[in-house]
PDB file of N, CA and C in Angstrom:
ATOM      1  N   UNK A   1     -38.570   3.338   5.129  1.00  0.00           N
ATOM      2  CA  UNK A   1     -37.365   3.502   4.335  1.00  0.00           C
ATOM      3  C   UNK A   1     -36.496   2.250   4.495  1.00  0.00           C
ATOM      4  N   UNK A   2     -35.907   1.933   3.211  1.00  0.00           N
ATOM      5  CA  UNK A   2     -35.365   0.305   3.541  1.00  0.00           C
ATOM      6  C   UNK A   2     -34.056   0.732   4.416  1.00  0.00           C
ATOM      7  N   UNK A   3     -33.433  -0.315   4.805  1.00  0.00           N
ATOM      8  CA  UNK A   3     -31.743   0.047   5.429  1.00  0.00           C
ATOM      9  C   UNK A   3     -30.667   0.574   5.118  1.00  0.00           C
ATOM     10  N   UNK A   4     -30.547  -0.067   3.875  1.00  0.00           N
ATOM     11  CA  UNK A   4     -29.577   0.660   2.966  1.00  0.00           C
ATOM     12  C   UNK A   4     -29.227   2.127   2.463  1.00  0.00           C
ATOM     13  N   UNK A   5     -31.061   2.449   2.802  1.00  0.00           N
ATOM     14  CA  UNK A   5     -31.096   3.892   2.291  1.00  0.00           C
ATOM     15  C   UNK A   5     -30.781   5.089   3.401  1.00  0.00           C
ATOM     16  N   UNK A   6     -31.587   4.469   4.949  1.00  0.00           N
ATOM     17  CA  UNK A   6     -30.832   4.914   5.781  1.00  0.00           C
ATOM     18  C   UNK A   6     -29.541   5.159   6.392  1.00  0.00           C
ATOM     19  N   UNK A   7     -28.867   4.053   5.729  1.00  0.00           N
ATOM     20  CA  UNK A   7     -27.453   3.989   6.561  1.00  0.00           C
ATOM     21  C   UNK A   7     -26.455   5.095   5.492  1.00  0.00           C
ATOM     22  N   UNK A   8     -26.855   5.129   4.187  1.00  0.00           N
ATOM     23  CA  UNK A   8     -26.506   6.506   3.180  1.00  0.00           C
ATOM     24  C   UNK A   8     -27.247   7.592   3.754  1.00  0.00           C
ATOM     25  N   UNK A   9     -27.839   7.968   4.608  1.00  0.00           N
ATOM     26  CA  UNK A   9     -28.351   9.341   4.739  1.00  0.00           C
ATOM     27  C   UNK A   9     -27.827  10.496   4.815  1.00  0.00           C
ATOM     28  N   UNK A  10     -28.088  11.423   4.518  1.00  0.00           N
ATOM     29  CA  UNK A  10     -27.009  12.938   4.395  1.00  0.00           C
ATOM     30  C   UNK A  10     -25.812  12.598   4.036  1.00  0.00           C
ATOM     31  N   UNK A  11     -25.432  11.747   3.245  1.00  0.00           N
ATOM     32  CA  UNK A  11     -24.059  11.434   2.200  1.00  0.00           C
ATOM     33  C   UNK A  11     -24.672  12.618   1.539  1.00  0.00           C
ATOM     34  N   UNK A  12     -23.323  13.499   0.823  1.00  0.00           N
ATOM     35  CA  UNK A  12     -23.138  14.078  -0.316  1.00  0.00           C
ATOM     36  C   UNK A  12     -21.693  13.451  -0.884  1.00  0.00           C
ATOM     37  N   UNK A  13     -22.083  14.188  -2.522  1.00  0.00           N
ATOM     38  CA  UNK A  13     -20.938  14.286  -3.187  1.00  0.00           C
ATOM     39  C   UNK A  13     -20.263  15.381  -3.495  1.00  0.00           C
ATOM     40  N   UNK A  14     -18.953  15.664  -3.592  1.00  0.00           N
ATOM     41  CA  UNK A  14     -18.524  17.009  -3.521  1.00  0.00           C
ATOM     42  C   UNK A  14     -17.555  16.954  -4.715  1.00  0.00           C
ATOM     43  N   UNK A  15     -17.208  17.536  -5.433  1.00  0.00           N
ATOM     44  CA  UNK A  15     -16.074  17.732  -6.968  1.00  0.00           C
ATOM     45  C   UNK A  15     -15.793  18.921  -6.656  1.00  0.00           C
ATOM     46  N   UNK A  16     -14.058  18.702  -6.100  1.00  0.00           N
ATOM     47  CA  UNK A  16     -13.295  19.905  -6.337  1.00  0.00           C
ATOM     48  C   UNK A  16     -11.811  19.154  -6.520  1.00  0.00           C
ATOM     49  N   UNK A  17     -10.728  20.500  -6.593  1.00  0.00           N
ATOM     50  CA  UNK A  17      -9.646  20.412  -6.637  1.00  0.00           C
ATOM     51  C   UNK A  17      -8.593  20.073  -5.718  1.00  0.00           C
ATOM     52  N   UNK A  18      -8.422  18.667  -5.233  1.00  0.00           N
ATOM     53  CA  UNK A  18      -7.595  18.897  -4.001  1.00  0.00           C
ATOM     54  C   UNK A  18      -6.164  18.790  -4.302  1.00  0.00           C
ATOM     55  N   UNK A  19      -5.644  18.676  -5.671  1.00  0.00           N
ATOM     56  CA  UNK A  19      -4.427  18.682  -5.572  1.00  0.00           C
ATOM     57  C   UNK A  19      -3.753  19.595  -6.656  1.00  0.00           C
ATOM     58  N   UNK A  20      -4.879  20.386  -6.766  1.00  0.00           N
ATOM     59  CA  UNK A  20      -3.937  21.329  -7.789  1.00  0.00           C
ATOM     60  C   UNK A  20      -3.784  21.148  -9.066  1.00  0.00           C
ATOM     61  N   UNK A  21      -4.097  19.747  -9.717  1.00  0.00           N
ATOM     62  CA  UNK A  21      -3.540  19.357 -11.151  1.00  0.00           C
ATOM     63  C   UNK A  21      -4.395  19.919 -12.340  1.00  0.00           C
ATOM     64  N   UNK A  22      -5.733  20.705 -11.504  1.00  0.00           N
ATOM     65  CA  UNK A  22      -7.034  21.458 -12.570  1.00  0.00           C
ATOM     66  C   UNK A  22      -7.492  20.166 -13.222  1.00  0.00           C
ATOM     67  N   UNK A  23      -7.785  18.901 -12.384  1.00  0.00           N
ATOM     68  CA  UNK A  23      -8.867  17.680 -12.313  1.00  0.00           C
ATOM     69  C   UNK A  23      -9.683  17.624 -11.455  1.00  0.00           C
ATOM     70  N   UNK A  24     -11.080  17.756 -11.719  1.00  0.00           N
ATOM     71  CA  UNK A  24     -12.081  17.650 -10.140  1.00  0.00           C
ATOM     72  C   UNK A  24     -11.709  16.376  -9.776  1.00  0.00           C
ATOM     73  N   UNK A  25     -11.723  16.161  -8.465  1.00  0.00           N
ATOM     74  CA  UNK A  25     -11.473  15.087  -7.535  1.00  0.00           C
ATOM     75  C   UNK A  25     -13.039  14.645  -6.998  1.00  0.00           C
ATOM     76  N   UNK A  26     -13.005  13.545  -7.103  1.00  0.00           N
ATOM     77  CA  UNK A  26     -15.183  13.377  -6.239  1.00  0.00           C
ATOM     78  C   UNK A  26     -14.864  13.116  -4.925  1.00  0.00           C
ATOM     79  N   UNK A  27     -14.946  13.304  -3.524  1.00  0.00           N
ATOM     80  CA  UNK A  27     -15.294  12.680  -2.503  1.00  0.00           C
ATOM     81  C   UNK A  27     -16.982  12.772  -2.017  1.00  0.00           C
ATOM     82  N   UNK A  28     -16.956  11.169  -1.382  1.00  0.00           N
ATOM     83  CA  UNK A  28     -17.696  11.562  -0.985  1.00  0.00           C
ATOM     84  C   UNK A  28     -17.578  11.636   0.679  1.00  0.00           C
ATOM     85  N   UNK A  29     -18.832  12.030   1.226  1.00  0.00           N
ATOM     86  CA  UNK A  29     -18.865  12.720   2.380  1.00  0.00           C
ATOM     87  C   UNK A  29     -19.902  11.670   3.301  1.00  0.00           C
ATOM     88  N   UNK A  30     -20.019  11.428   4.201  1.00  0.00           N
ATOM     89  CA  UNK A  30     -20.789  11.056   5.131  1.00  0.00           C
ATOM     90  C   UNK A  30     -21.559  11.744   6.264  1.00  0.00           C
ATOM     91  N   UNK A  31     -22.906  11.556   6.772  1.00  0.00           N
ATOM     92  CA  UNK A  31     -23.585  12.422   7.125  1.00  0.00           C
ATOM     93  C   UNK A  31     -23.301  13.478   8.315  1.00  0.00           C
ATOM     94  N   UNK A  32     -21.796  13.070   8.807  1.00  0.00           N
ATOM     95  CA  UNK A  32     -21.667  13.993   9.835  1.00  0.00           C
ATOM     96  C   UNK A  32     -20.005  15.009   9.141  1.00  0.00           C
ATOM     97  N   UNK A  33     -20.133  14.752   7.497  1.00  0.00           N
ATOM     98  CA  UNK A  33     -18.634  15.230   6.920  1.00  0.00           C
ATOM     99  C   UNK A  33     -17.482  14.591   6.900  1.00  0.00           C
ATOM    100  N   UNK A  34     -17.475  13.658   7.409  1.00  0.00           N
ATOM    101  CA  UNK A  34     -16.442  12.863   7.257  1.00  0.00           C
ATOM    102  C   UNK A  34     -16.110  11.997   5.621  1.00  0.00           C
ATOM    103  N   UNK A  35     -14.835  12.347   5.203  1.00  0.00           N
ATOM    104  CA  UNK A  35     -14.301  11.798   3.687  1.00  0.00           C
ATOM    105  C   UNK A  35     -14.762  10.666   3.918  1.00  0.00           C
ATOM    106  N   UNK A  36     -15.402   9.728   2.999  1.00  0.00           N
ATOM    107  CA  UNK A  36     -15.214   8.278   2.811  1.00  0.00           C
ATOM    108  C   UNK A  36     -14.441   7.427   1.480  1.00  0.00           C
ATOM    109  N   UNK A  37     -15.125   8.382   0.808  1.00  0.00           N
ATOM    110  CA  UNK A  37     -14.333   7.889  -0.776  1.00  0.00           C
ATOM    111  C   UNK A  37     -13.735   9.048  -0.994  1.00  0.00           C
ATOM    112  N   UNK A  38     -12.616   8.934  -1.845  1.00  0.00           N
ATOM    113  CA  UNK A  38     -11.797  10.131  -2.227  1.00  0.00           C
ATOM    114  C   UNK A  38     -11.224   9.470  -4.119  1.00  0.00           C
ATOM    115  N   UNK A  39     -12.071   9.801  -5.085  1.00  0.00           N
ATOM    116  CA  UNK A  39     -11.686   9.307  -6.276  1.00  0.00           C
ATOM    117  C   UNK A  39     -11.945   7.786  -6.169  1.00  0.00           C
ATOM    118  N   UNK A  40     -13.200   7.214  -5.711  1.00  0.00           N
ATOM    119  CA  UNK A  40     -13.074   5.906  -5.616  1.00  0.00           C
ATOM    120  C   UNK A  40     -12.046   4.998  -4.968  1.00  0.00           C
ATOM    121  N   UNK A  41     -11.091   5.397  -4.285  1.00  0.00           N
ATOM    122  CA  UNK A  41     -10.355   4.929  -3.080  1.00  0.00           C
ATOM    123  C   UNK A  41     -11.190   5.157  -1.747  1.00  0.00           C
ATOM    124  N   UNK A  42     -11.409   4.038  -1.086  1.00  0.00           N
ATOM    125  CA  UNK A  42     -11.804   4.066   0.858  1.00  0.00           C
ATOM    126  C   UNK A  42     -10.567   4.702   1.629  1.00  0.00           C
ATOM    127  N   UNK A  43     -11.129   5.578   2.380  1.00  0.00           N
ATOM    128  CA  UNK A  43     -10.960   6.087   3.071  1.00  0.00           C
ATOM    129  C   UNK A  43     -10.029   5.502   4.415  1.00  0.00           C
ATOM    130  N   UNK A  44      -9.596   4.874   5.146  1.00  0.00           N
ATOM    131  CA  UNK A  44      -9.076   4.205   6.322  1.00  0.00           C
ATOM    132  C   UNK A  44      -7.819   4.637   6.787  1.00  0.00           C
ATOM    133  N   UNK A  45      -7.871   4.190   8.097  1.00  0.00           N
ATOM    134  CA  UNK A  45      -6.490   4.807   9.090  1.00  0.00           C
ATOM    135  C   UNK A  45      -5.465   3.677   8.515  1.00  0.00           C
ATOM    136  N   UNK A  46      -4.258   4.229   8.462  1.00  0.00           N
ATOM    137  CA  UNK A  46      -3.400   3.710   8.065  1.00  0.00           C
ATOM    138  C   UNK A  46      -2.185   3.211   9.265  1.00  0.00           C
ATOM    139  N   UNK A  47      -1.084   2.219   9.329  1.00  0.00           N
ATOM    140  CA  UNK A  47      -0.163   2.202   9.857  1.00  0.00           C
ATOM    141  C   UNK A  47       0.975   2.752   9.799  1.00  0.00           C
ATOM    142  N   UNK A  48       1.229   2.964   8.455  1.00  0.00           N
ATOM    143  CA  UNK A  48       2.321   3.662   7.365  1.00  0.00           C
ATOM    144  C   UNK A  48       3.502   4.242   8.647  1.00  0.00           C
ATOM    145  N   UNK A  49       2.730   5.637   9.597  1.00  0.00           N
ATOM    146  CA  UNK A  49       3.539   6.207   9.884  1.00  0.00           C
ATOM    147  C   UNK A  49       4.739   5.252  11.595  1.00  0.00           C
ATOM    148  N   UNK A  50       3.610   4.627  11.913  1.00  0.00           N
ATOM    149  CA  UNK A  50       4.234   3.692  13.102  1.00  0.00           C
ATOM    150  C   UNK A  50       5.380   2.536  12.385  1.00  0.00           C
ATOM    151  N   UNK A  51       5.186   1.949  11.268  1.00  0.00           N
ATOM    152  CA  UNK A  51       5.790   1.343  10.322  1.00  0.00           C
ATOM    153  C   UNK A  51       7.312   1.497   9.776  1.00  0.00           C
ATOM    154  N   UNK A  52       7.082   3.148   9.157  1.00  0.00           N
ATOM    155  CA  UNK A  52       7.929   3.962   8.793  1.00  0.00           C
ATOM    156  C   UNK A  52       9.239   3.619   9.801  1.00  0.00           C
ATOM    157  N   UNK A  53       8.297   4.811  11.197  1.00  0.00           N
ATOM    158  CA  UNK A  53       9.874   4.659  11.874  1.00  0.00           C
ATOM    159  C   UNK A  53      10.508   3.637  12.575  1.00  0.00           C
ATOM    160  N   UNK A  54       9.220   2.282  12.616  1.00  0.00           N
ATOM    161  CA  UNK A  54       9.805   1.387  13.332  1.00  0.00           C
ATOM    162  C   UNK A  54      11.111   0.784  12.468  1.00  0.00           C
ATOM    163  N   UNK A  55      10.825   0.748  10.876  1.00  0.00           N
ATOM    164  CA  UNK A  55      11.478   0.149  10.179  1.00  0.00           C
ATOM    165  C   UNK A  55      12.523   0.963   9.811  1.00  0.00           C
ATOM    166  N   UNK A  56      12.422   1.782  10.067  1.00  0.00           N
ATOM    167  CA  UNK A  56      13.523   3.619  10.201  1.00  0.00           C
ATOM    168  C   UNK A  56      14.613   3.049  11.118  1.00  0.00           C
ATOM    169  N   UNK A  57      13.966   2.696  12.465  1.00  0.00           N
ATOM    170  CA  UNK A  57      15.050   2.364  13.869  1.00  0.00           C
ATOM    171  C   UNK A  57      15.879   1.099  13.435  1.00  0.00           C
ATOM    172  N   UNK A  58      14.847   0.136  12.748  1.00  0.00           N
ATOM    173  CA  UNK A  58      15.327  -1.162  12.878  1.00  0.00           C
ATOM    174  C   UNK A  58      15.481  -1.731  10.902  1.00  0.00           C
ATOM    175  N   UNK A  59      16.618  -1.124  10.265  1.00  0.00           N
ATOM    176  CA  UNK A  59      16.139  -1.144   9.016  1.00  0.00           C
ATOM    177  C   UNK A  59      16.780  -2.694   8.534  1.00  0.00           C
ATOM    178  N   UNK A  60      17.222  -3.428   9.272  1.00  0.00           N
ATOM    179  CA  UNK A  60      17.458  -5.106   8.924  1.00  0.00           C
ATOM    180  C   UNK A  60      16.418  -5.765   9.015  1.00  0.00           C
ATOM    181  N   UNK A  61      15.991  -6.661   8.461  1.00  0.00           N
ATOM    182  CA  UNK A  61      15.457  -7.844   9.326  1.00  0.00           C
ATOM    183  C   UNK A  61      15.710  -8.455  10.497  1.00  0.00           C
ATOM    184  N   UNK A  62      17.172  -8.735  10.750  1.00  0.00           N
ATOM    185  CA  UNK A  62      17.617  -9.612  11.950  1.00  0.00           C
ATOM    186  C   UNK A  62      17.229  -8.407  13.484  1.00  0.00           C
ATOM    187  N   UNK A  63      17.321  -7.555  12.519  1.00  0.00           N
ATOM    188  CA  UNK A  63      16.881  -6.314  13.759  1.00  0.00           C
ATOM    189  C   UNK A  63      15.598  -6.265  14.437  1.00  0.00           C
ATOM    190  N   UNK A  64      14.810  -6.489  13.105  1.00  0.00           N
ATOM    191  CA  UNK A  64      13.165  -7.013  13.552  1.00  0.00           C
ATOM    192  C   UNK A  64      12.623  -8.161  14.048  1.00  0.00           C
ATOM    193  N   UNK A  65      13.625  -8.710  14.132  1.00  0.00           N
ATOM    194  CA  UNK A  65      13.050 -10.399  14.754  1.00  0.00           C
ATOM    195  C   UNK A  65      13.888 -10.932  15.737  1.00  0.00           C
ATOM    196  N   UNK A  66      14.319  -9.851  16.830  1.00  0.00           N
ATOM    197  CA  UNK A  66      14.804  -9.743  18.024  1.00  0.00           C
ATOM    198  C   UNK A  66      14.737  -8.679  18.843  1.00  0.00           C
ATOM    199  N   UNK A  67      14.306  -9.318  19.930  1.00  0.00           N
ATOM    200  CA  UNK A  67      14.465  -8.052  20.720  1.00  0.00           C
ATOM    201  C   UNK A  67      15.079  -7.875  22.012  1.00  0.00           C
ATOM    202  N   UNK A  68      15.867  -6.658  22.406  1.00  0.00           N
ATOM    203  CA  UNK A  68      16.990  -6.995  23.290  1.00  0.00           C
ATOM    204  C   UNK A  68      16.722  -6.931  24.855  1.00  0.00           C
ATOM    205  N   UNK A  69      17.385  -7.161  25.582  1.00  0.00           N
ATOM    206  CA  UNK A  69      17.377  -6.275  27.102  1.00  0.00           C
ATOM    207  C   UNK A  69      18.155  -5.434  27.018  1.00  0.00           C
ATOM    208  N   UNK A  70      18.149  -4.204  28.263  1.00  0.00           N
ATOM    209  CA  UNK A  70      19.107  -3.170  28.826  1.00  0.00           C
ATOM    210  C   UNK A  70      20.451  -3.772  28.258  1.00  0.00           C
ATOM    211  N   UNK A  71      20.597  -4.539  28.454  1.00  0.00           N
ATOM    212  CA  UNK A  71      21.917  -5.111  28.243  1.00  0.00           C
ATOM    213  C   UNK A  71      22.684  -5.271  26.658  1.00  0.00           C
ATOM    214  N   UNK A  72      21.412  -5.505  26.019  1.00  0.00           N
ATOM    215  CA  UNK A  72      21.569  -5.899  24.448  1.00  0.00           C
ATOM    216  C   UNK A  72      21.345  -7.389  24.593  1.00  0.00           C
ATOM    217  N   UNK A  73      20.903  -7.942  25.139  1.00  0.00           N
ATOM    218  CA  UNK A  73      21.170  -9.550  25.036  1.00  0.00           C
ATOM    219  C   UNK A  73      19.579 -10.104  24.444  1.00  0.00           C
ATOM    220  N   UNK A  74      20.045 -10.362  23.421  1.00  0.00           N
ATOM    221  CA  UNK A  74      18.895 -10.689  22.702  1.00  0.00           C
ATOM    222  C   UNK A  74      17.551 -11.996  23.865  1.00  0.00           C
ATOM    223  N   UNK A  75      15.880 -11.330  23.826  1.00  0.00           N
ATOM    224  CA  UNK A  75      15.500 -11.909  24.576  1.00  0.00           C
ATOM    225  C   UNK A  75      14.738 -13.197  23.817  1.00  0.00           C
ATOM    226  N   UNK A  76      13.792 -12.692  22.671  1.00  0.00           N
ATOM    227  CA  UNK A  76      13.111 -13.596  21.743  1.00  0.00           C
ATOM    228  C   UNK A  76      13.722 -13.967  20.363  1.00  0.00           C
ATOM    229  N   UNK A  77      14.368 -14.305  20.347  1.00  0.00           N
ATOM    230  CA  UNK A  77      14.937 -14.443  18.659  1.00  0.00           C
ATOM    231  C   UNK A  77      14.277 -15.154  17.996  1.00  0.00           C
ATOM    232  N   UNK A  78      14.027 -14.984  16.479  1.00  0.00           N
ATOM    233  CA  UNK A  78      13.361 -15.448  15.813  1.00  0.00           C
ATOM    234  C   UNK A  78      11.765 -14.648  15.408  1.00  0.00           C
ATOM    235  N   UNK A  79      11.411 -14.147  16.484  1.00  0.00           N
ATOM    236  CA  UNK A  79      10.445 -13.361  16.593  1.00  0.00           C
ATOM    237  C   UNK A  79      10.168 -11.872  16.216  1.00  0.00           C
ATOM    238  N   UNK A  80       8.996 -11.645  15.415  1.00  0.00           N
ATOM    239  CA  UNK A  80       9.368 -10.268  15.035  1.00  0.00           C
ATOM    240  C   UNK A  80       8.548  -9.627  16.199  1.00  0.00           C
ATOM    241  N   UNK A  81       9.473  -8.384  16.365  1.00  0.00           N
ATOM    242  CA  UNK A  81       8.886  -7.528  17.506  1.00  0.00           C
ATOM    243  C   UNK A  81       7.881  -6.357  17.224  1.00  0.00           C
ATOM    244  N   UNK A  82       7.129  -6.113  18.098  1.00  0.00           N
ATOM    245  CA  UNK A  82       5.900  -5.340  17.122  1.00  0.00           C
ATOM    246  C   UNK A  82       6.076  -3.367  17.425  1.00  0.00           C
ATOM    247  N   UNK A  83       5.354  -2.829  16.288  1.00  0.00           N
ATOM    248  CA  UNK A  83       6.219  -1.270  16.431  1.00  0.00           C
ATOM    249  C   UNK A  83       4.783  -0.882  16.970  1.00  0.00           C
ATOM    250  N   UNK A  84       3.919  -1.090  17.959  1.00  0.00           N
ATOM    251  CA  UNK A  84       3.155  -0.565  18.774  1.00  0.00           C
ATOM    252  C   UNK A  84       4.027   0.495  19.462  1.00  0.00           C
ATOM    253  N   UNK A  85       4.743   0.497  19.607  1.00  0.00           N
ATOM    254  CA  UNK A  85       5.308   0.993  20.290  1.00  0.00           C
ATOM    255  C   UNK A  85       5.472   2.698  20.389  1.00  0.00           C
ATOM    256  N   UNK A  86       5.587   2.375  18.678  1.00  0.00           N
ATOM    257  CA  UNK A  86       5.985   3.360  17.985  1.00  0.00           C
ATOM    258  C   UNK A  86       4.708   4.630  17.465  1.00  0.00           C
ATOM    259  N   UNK A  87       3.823   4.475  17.969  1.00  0.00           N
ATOM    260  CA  UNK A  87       2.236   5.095  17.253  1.00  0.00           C
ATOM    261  C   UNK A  87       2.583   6.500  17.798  1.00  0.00           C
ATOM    262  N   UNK A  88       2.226   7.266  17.425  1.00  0.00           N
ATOM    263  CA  UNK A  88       1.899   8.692  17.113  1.00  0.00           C
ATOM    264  C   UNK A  88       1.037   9.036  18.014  1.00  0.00           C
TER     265      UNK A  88
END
């Protein structure tokens, strides 16, 4: 069996309704069920929600490209600070 065909193995396709609008939706599925395509969109983990509230806490720029001590005293300026911090 060539590679390609293996690495699709036990993919299905599934057409139903996932949002209600009475349009089948296609996903497809991968061999252990996992969504991959959903309407021809990929599937992937997103940042969105670490993003959200970092940019929630800090909704300036000048806010994002400093970061303070206990004190407030700005330590890196210029620098944007990263919302790892912030993950779920």
């Amino acid at each position: 069996m060539p590679k390609e065909k293996q690495r699709f193995k036990n993919w299905d396709v599934v057409e139903t309704d996932l949002d209600g609008d009475q349009y089948k939706d296609t996903i497809v599925r991968d061999g252990a069920g996992n969504p991959k395509i959903i309407n021809g969109w990929t599937v992937t983990k997103s940042k969105y929600p670490e993003r959200h509230m970092y940019t929630r806490d800090h909704p300036e720029s000048k806010d994002r490209r400093a970061q303070r001590d206990e004190d407030g005293n700005i330590t890196n300026e210029g620098q944007f600070t990263k919302f790892g911090e912030y993950k779920i």
